[in-house]
PDB file of N, CA and C in Angstrom:
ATOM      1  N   UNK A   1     -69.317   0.491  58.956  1.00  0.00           N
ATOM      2  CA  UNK A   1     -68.785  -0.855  58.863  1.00  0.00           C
ATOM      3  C   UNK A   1     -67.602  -0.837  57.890  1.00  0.00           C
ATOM      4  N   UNK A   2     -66.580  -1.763  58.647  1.00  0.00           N
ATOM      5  CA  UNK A   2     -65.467  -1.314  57.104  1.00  0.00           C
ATOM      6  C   UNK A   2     -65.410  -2.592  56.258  1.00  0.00           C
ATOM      7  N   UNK A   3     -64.854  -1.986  54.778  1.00  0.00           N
ATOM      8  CA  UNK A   3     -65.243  -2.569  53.572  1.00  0.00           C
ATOM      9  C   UNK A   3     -65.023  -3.884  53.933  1.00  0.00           C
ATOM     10  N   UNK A   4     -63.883  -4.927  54.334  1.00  0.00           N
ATOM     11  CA  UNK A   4     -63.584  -6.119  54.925  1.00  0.00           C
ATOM     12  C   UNK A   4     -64.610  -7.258  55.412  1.00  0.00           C
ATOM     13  N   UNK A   5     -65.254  -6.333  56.625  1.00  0.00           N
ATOM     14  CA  UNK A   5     -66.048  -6.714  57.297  1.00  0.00           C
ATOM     15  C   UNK A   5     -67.546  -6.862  56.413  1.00  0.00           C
ATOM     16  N   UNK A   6     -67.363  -5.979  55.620  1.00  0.00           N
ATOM     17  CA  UNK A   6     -68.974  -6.201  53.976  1.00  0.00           C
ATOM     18  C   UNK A   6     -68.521  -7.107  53.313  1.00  0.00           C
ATOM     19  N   UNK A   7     -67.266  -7.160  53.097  1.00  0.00           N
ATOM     20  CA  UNK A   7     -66.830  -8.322  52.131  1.00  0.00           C
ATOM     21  C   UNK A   7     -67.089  -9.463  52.727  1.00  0.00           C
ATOM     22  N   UNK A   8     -67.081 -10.328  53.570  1.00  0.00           N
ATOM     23  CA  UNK A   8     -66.958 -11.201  55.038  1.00  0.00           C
ATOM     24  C   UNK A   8     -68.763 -11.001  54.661  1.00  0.00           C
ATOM     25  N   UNK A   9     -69.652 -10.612  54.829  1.00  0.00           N
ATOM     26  CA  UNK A   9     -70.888 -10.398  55.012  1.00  0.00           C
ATOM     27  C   UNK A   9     -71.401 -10.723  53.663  1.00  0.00           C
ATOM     28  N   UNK A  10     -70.945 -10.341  52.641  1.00  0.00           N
ATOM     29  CA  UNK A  10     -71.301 -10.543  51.408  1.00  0.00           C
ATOM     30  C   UNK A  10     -70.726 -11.803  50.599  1.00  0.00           C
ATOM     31  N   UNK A  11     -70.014 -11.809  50.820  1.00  0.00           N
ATOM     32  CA  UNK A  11     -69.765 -13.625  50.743  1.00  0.00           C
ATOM     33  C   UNK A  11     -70.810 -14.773  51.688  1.00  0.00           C
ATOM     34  N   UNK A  12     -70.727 -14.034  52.642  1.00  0.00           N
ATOM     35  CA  UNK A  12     -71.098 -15.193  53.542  1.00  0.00           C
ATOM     36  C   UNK A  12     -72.873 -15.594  52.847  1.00  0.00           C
ATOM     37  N   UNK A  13     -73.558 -14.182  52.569  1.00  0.00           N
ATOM     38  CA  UNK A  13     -74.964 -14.516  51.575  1.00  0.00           C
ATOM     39  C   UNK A  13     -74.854 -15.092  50.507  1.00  0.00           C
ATOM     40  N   UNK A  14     -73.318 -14.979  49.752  1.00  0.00           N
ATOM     41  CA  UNK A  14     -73.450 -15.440  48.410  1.00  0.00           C
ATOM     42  C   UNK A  14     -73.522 -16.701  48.527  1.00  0.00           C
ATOM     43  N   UNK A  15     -72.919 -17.386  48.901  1.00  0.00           N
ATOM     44  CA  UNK A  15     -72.503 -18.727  49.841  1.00  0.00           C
ATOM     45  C   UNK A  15     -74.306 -18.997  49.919  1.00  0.00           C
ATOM     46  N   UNK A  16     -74.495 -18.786  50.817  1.00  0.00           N
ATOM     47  CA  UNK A  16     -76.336 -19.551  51.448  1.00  0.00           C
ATOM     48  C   UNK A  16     -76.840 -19.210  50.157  1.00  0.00           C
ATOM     49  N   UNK A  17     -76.735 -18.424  49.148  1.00  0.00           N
ATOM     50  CA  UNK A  17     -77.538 -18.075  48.142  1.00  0.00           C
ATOM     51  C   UNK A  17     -76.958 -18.992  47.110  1.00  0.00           C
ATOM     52  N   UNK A  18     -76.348 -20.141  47.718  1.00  0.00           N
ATOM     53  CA  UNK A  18     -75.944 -21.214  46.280  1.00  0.00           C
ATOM     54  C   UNK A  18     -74.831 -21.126  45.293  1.00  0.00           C
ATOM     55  N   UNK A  19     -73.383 -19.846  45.704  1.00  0.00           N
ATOM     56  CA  UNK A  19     -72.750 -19.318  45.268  1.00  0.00           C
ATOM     57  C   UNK A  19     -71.390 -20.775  45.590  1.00  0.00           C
ATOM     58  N   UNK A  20     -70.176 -21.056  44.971  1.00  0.00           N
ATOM     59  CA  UNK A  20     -69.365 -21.273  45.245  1.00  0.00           C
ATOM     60  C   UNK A  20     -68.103 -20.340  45.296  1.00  0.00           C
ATOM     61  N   UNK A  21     -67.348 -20.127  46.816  1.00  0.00           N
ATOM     62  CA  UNK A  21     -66.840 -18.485  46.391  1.00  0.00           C
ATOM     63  C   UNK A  21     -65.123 -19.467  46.236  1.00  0.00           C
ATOM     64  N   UNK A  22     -64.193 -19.038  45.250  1.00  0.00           N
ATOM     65  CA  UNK A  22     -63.030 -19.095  45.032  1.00  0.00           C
ATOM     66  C   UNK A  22     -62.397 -17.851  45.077  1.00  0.00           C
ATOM     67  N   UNK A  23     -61.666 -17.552  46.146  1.00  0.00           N
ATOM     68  CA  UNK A  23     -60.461 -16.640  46.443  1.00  0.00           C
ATOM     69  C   UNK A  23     -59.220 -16.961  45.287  1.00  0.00           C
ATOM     70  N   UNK A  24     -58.751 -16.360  44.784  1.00  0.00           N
ATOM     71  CA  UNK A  24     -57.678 -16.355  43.899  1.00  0.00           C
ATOM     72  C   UNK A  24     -56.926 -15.238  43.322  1.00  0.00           C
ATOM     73  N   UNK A  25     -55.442 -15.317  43.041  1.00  0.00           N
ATOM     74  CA  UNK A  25     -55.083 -14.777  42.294  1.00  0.00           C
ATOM     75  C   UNK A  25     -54.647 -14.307  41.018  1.00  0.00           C
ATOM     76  N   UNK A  26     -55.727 -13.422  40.377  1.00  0.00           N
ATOM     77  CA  UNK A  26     -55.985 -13.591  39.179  1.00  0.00           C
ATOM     78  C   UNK A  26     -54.939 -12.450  38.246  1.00  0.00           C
ATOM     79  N   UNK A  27     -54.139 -12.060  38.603  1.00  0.00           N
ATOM     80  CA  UNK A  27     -52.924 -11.249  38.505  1.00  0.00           C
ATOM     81  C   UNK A  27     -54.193  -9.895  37.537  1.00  0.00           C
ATOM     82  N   UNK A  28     -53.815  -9.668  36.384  1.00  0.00           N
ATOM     83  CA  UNK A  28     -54.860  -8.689  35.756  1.00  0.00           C
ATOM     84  C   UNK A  28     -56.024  -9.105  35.110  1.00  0.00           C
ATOM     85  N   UNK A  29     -56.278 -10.484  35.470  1.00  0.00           N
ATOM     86  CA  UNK A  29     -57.870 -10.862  35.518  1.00  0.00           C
ATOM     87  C   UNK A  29     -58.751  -9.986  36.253  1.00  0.00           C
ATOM     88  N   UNK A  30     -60.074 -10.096  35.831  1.00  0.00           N
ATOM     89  CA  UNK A  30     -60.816  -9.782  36.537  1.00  0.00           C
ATOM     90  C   UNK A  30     -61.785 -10.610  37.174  1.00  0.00           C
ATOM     91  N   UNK A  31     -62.254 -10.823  38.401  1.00  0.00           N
ATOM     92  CA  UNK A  31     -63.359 -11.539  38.987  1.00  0.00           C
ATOM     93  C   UNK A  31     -64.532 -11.389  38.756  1.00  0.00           C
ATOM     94  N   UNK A  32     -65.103 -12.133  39.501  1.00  0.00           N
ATOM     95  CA  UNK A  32     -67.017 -12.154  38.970  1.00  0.00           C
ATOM     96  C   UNK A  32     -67.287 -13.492  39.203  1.00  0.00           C
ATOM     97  N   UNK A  33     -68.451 -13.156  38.684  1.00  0.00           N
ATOM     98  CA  UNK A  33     -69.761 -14.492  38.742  1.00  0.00           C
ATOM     99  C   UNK A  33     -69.328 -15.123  37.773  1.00  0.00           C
ATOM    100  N   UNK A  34     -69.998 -16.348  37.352  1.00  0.00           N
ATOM    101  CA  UNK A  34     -69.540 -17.337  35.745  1.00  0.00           C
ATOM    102  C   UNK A  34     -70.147 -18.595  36.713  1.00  0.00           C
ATOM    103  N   UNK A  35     -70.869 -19.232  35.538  1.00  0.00           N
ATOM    104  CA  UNK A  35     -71.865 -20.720  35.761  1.00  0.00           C
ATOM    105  C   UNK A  35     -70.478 -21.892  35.181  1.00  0.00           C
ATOM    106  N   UNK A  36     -70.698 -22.547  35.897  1.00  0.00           N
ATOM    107  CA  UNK A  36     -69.829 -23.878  35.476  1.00  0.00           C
ATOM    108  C   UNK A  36     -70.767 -25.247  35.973  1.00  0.00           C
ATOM    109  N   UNK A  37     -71.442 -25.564  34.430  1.00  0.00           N
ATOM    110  CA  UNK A  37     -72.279 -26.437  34.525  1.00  0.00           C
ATOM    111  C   UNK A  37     -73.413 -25.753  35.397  1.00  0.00           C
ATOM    112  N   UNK A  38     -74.116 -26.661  36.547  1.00  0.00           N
ATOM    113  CA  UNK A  38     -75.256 -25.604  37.117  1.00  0.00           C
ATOM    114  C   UNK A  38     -74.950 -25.088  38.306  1.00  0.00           C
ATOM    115  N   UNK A  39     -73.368 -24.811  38.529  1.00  0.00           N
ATOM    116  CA  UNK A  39     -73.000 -24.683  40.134  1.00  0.00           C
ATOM    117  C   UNK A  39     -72.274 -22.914  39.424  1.00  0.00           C
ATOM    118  N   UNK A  40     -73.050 -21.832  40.316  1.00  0.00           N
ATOM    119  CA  UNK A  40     -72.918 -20.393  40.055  1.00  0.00           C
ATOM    120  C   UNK A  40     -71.412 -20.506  41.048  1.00  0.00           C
ATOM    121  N   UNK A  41     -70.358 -19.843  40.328  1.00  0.00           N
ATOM    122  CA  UNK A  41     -69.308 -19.329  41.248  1.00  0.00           C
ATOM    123  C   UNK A  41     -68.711 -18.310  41.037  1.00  0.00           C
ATOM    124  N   UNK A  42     -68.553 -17.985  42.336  1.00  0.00           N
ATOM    125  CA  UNK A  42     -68.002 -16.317  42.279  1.00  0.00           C
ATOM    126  C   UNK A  42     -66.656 -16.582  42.570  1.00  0.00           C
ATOM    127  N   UNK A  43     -65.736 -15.956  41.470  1.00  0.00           N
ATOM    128  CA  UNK A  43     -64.179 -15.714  42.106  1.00  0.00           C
ATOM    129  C   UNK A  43     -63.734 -13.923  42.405  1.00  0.00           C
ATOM    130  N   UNK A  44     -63.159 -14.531  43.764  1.00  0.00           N
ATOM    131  CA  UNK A  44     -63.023 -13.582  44.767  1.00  0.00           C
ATOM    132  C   UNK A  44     -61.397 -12.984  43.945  1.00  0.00           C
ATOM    133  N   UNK A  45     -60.422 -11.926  43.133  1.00  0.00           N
ATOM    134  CA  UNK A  45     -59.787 -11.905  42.563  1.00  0.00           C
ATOM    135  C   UNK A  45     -58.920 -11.217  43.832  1.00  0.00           C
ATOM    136  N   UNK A  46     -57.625 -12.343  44.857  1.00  0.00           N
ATOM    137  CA  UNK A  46     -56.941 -11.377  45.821  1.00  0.00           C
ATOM    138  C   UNK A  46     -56.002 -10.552  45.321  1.00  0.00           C
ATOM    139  N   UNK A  47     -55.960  -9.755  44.106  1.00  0.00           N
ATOM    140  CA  UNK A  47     -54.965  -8.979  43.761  1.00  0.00           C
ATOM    141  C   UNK A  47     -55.520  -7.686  43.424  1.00  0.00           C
ATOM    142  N   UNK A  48     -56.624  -7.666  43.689  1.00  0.00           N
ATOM    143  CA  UNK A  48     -57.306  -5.965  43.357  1.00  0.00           C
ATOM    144  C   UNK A  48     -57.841  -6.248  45.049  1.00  0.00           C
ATOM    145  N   UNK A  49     -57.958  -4.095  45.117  1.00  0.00           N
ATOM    146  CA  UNK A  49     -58.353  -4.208  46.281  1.00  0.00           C
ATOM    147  C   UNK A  49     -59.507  -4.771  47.056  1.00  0.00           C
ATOM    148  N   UNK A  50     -59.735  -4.456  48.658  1.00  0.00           N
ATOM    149  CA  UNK A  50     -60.794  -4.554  49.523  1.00  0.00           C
ATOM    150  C   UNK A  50     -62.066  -4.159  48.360  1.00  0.00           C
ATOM    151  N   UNK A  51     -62.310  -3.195  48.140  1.00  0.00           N
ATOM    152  CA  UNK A  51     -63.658  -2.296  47.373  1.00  0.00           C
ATOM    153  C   UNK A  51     -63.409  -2.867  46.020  1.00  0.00           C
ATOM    154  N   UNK A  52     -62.794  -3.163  45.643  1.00  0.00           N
ATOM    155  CA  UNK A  52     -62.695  -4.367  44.152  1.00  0.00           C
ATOM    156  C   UNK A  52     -63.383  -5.615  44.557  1.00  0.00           C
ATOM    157  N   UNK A  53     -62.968  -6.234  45.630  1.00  0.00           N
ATOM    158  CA  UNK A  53     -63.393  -7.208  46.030  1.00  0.00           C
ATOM    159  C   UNK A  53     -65.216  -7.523  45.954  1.00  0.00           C
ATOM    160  N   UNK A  54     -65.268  -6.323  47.537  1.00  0.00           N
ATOM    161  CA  UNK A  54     -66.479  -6.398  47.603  1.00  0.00           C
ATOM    162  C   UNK A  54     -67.396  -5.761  46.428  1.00  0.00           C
ATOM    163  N   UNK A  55     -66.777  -5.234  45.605  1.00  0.00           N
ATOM    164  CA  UNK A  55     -67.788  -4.754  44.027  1.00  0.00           C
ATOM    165  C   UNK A  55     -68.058  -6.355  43.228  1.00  0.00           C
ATOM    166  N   UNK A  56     -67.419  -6.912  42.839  1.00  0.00           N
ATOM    167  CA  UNK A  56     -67.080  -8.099  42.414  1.00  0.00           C
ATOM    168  C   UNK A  56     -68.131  -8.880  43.125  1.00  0.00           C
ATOM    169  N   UNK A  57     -68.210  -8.775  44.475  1.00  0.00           N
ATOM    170  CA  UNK A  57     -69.816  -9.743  45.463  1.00  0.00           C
ATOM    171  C   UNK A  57     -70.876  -8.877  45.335  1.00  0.00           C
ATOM    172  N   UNK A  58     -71.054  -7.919  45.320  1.00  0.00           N
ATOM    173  CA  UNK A  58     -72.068  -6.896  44.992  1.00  0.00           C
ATOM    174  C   UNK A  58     -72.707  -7.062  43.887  1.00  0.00           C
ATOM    175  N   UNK A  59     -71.932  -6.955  42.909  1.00  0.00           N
ATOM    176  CA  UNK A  59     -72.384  -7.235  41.106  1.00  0.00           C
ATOM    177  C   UNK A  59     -72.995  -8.919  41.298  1.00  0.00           C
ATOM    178  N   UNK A  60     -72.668  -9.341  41.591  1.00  0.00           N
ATOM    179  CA  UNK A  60     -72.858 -11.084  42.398  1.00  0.00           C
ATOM    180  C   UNK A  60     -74.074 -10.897  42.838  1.00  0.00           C
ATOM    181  N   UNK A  61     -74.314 -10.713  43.525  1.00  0.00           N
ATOM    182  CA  UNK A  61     -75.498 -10.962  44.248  1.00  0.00           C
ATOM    183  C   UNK A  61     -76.808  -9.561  44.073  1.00  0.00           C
ATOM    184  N   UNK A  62     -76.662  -8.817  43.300  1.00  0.00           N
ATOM    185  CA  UNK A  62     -77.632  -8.089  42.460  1.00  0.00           C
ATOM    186  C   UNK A  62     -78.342  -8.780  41.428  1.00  0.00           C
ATOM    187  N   UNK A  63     -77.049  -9.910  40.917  1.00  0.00           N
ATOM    188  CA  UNK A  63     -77.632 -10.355  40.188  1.00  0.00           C
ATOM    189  C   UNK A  63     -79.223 -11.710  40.349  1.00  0.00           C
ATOM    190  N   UNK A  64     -79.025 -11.712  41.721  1.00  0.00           N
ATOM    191  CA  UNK A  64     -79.611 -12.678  42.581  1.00  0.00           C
ATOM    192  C   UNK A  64     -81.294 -11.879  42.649  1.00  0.00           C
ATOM    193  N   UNK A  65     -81.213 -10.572  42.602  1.00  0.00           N
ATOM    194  CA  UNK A  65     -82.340  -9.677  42.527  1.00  0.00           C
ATOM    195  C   UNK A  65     -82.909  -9.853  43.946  1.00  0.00           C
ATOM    196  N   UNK A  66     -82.028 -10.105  45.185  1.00  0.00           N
ATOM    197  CA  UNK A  66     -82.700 -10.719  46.552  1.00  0.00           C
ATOM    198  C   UNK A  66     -83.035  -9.149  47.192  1.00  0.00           C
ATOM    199  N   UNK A  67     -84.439  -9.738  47.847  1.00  0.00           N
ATOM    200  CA  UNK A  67     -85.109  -8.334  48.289  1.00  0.00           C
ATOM    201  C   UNK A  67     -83.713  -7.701  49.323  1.00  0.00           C
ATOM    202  N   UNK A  68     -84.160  -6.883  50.016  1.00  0.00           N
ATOM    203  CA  UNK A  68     -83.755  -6.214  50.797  1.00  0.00           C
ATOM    204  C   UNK A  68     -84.219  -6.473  52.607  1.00  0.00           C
ATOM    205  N   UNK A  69     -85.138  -7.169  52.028  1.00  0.00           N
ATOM    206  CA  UNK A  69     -85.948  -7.484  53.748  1.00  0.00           C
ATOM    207  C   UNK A  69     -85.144  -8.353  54.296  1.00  0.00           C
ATOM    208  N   UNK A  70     -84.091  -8.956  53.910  1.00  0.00           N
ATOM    209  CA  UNK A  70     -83.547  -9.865  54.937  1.00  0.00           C
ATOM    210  C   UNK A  70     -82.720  -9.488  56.432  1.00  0.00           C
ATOM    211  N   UNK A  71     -83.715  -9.672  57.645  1.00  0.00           N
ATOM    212  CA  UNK A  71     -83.440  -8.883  58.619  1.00  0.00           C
ATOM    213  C   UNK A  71     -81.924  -9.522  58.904  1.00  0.00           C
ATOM    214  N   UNK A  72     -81.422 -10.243  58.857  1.00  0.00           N
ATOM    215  CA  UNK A  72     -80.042 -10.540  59.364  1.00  0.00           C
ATOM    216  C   UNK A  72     -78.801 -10.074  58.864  1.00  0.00           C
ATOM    217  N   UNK A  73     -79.420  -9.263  57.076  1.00  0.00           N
ATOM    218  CA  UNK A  73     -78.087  -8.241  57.278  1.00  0.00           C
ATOM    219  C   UNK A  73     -77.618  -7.173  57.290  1.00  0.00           C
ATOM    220  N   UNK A  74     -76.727  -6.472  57.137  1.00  0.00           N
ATOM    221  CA  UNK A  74     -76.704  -4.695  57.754  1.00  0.00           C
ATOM    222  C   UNK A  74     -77.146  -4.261  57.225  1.00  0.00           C
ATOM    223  N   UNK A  75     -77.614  -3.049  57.825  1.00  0.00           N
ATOM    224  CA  UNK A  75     -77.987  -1.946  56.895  1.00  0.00           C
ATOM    225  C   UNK A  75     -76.579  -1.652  56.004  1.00  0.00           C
ATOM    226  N   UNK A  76     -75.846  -1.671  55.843  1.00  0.00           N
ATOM    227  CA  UNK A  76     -74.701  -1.129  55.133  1.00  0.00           C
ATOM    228  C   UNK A  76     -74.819  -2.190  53.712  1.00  0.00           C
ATOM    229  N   UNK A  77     -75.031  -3.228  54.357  1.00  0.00           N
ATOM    230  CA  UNK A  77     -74.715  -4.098  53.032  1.00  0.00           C
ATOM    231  C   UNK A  77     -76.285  -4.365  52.404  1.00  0.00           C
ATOM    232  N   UNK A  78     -77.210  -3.952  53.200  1.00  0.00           N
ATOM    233  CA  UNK A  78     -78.503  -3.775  52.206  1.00  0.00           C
ATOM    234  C   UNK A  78     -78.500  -2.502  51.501  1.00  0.00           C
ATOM    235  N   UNK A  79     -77.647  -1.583  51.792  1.00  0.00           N
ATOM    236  CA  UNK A  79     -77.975  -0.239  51.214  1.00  0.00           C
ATOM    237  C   UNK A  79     -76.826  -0.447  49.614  1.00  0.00           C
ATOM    238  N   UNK A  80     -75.817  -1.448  49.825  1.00  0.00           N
ATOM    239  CA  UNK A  80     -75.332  -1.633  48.654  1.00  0.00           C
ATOM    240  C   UNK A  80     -75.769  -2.833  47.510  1.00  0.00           C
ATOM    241  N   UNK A  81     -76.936  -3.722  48.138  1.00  0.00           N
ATOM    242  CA  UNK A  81     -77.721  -4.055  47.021  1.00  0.00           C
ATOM    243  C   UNK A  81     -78.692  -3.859  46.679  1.00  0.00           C
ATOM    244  N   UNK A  82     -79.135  -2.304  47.018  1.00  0.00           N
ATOM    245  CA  UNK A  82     -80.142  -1.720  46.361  1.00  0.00           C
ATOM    246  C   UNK A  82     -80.022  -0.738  45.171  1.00  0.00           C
TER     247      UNK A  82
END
């Protein structure tokens, strides 16, 4: 599966998992998770790469500690939140 298409997949859980995702450009910021008030949001940083990206939703949603049994998503993207 290519990284894009995990990124696209891994948002899309962070999202149902109560995430608000903001795409932005954060020039040499870095992205991540951060609580604002009780609404969790992840900013998506579009100036580092694809695999920046999806590390950035990964670290995200590890933090979520969500099993692995969820049959609806890939094996690719369960094997990266384990």
């Amino acid at each position: 599966m290519h990284t894009v298409d995990l990124l696209e997949e891994a948002l899309a859980l962070a999202e149902r998992n109560g995430f608000s995702i903001r795409r932005q450009w954060l020039a040499e910021g870095l992205g991540g998770m951060c609580r604002i008030g009780d609404q969790r949001v992840l900013f998506i940083n579009l100036a580092a790469s694809s695999d920046e990206q999806l590390g950035q939703a990964i670290q995200a949603l590890r933090s979520l500690n969500l099993s692995g049994k969820d049959h609806t998503l890939s094996d690719s993207l369960k094997r990266l939140l384990t």
